[in-house]
Structure formats: C-alpha cells, structure tokens
Protein backbone atom coordinates (compact mmCIF):
# COMPACT_ATOMS: atom_id res chain seq x y z
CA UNK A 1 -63.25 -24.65 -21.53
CA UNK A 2 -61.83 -26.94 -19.36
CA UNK A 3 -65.05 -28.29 -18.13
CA UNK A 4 -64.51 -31.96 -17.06
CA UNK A 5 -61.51 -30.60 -15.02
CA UNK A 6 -63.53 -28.78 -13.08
CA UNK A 7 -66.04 -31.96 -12.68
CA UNK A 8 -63.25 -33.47 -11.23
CA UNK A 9 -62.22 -31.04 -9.09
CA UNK A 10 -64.93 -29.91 -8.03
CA UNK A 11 -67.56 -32.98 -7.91
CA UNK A 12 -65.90 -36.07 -5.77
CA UNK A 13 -65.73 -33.99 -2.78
CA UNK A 14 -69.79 -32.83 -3.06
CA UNK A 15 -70.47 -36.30 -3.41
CA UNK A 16 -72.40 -38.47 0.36
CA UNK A 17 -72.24 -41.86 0.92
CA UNK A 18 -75.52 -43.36 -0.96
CA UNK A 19 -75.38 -40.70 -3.54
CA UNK A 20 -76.63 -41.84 -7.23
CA UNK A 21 -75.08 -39.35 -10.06
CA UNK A 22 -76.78 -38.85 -13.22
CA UNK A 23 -75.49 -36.98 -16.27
CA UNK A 24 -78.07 -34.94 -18.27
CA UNK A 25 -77.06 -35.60 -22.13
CA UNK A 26 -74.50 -37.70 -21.62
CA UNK A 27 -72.77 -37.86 -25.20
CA UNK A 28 -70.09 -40.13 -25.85
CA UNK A 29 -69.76 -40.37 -21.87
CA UNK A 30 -66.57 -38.86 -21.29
CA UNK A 31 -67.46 -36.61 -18.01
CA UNK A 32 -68.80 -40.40 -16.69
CA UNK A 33 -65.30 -41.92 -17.44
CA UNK A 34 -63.06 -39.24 -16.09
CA UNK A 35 -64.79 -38.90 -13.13
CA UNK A 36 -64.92 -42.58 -12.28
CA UNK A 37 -61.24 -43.05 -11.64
CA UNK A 38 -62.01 -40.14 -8.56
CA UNK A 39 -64.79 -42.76 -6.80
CA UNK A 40 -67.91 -41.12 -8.66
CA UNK A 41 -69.97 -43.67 -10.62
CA UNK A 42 -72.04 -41.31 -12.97
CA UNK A 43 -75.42 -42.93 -14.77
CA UNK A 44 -76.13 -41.73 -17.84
CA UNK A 45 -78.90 -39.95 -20.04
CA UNK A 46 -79.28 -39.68 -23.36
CA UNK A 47 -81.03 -39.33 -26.35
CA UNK A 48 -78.37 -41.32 -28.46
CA UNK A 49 -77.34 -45.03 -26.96
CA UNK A 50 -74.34 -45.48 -25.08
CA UNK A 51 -70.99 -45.89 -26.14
CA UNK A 52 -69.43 -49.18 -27.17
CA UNK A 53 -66.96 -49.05 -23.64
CA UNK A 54 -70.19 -47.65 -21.19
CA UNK A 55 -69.45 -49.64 -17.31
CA UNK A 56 -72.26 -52.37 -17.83
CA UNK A 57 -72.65 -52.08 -14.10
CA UNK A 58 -73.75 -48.53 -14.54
CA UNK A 59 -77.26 -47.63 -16.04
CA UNK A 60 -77.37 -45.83 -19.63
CA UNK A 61 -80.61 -43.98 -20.03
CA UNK A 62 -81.88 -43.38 -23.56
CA UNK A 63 -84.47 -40.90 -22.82
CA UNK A 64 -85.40 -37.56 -23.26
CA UNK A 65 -84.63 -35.53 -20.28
CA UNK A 66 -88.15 -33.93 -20.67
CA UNK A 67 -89.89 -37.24 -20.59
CA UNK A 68 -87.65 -39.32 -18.38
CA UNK A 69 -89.15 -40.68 -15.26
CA UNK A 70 -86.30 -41.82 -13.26
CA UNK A 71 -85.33 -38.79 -11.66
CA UNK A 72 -86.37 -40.21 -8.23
CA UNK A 73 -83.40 -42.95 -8.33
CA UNK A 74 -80.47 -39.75 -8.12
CA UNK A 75 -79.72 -37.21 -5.21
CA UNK A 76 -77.10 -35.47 -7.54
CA UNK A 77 -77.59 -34.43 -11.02
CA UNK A 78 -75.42 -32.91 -13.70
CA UNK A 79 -74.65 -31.54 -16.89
CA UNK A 80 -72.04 -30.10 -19.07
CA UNK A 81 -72.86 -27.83 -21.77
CA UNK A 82 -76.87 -29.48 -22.35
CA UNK A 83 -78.67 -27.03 -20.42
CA UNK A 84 -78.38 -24.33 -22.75
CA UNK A 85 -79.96 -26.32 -25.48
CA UNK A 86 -83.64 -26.00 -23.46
CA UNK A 87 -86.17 -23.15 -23.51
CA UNK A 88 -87.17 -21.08 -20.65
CA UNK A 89 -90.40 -23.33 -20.62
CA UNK A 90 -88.61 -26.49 -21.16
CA UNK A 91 -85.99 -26.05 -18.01
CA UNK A 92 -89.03 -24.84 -15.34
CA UNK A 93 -90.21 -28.29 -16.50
CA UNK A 94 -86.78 -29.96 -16.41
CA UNK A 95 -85.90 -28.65 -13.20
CA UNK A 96 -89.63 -29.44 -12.01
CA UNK A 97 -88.45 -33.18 -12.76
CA UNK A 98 -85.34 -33.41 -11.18
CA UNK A 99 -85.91 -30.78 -7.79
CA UNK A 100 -87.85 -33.10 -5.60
CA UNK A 101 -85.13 -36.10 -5.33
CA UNK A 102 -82.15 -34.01 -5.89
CA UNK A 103 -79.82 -32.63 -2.91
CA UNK A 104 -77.01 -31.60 -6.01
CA UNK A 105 -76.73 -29.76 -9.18
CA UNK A 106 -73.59 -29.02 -11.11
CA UNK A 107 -73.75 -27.74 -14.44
CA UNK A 108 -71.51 -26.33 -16.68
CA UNK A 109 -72.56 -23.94 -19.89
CA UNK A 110 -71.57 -21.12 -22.13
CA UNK A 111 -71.23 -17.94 -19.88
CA UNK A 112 -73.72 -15.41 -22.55
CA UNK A 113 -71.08 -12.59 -22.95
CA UNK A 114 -70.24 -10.85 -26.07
CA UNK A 115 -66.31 -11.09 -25.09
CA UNK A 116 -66.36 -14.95 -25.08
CA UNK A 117 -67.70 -14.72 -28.45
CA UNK A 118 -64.85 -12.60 -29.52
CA UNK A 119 -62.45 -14.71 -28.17
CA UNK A 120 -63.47 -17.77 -29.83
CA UNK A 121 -64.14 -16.01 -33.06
CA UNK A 122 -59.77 -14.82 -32.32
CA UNK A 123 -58.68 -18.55 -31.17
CA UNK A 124 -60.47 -20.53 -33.70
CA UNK A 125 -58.31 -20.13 -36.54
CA UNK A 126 -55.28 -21.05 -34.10
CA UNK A 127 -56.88 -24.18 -33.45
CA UNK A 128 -58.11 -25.15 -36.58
CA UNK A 129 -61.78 -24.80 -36.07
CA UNK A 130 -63.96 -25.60 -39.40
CA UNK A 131 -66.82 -23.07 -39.99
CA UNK A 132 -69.75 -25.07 -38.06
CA UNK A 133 -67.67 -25.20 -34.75
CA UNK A 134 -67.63 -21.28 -35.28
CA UNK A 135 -70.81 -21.04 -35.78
CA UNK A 136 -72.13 -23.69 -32.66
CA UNK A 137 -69.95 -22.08 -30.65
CA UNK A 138 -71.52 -17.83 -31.32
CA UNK A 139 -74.83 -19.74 -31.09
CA UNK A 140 -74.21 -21.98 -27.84
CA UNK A 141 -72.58 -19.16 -25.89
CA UNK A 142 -75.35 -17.21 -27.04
CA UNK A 143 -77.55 -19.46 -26.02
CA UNK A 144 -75.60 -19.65 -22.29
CA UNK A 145 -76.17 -17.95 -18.80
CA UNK A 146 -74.93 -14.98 -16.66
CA UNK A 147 -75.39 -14.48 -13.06
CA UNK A 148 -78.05 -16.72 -11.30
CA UNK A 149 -80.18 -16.74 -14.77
CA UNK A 150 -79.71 -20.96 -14.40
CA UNK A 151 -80.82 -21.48 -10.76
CA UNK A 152 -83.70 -19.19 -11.42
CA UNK A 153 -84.74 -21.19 -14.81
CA UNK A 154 -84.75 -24.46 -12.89
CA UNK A 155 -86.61 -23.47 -10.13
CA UNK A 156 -84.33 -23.38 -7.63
CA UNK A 157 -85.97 -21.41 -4.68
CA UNK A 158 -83.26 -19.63 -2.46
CA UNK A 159 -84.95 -20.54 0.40
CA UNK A 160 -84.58 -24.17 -0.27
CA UNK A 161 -81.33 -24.38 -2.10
CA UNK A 162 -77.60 -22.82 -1.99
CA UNK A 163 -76.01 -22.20 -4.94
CA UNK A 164 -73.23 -20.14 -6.16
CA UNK A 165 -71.91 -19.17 -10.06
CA UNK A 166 -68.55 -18.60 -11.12
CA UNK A 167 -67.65 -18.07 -15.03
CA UNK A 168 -64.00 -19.26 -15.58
CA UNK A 169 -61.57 -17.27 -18.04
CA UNK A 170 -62.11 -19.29 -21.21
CA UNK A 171 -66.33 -18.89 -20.79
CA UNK A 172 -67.68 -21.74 -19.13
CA UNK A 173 -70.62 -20.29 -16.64
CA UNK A 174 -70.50 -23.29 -13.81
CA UNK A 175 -73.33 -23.59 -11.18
CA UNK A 176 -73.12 -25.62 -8.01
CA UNK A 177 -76.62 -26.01 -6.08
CA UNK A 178 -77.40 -27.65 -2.94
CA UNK A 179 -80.37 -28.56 -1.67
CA UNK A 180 -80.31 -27.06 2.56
CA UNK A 181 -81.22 -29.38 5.16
C-alpha cells in the first residue's frame, strides 16, 4: 500500500521543534526505523515487546493503547493500519486518550471499498499470497474507513482540529489531523 512511504513523505515536514512521536501498535517497528533516518524519533506502543534492534534511547511501550497512560508525554501520534482493529466504542475512548496532548494525527488504514477488495482478491495470486493474507486482507479493508468516518470516530471536533483524507490507488485511506491554534 505503500504506507511507510507516505510516513516519510508526508510526516518529517508536520513535525515542531519539541515534538514527541508515538506509534500506536508499533509491530516489529519498521515505520519507527524508516522514519528515523528523516530526523523523526518515533516512541513506540505495543502490545508485543520490542524488537531485538529498538534505539535504546527511544521508549518502547508495552501497553494496551486502551489502557496506556502516557499519552500526555506526545504532541503527535500515529498509526499504520491499527486503527481499524478497534470498535466504534473502543476509538471514542482511544481518541478520548490521546486528544487532549496531541497537536498531530496521521494514520494510515484500509480505505472500506468493495473495489480494493477485488483488487487484492486479482493481485494476490501474482504475489504469492497464502490463503490467511487473503482472508486478513477482505476482513481488514472491511474493517477500514471512507470519507471522514476516522476523524469522526476519534473525536475529532472540526472546530478544534483540521484534517483532511485522501485514499491512494492501491487502498490505503490516510488521515492527517491537526489540532488549530
């Protein structure tokens, strides 16, 4: 989907002196590492500990997002295809958690349109995906966003925050939300 591309393109230049950047479900940490090279030291959270090569000098969370009670420390929070994995109920309270410290959110998820399902189901073969990537990925992008459905499940009030969508050509749905002055 091309997803930590856009991170990289997109990120660095959102980014204020001061700024502290935490990733939401951080994985194996790979969003962290390619965007450090571009002067943006990403934290990490995460159910699962970190990764054998994690920056010692920056923090690895092991936390649920729903319970973690850190948010105060970051002004700029993201995610990359974890968002999607939360109810309705569960991102009012996410975004609840993160909204009062945060001045930036960038996520990236599965757009939720019936072509991007058809397209995987068409390139999948090609690329030699095995029957449980098929199925994740009709489930996640089922699972995903259109329009503003994001911003609105997080709480972002339009009077208080800027944000804008765009949904690339390969599905990703990728929000950018600013907190106004």
């Amino acid at each position: 989907m091309g997803n930590i591309l856009w991170f990289v393109r997109n990120l660095p230049p959102l980014i204020n002196q001061g700024d502290r950047v935490l990733e939401l479900g951080a994985g194996t940490g790979d969003l962290g590492k390619a965007l450090s090279p571009h002067g943006v030291q990403v934290h990490a959270m995460d159910r699962c500990p970190p990764p054998a090569a994690w920056p010692a000098a920056r923090s690895w969370h092991e936390a649920d997002a729903l319970t973690f009670n850190e948010y105060s420390s970051y002004s700029v929070v993201i995610g990359n295809l974890i968002f999607h994995h939360f109810s309705s109920t569960e991102l009012a309270a996410l975004g609840a958690k993160f909204k009062p410290s945060a001045r930036l959110i960038i996520a990236c998820e599965p757009a939720r349109y019936r072509c991007f399902q058809l397209l995987f189901s068409f390139i999948a073969p090609l690329i030699g995906a095995n029957d449980v990537t098929r199925h994740d990925a009709h489930v996640s992008v089922a699972a995903g966003f259109r329009r503003e459905e994001l911003a609105v499940a997080l709480g972002l009030d339009p009077a208080v925050w800027d944000y804008r969508v765009s949904i690339s050509i390969f599905g990703a749905y990728r929000l950018i939300a600013t907190r106004r002055l």
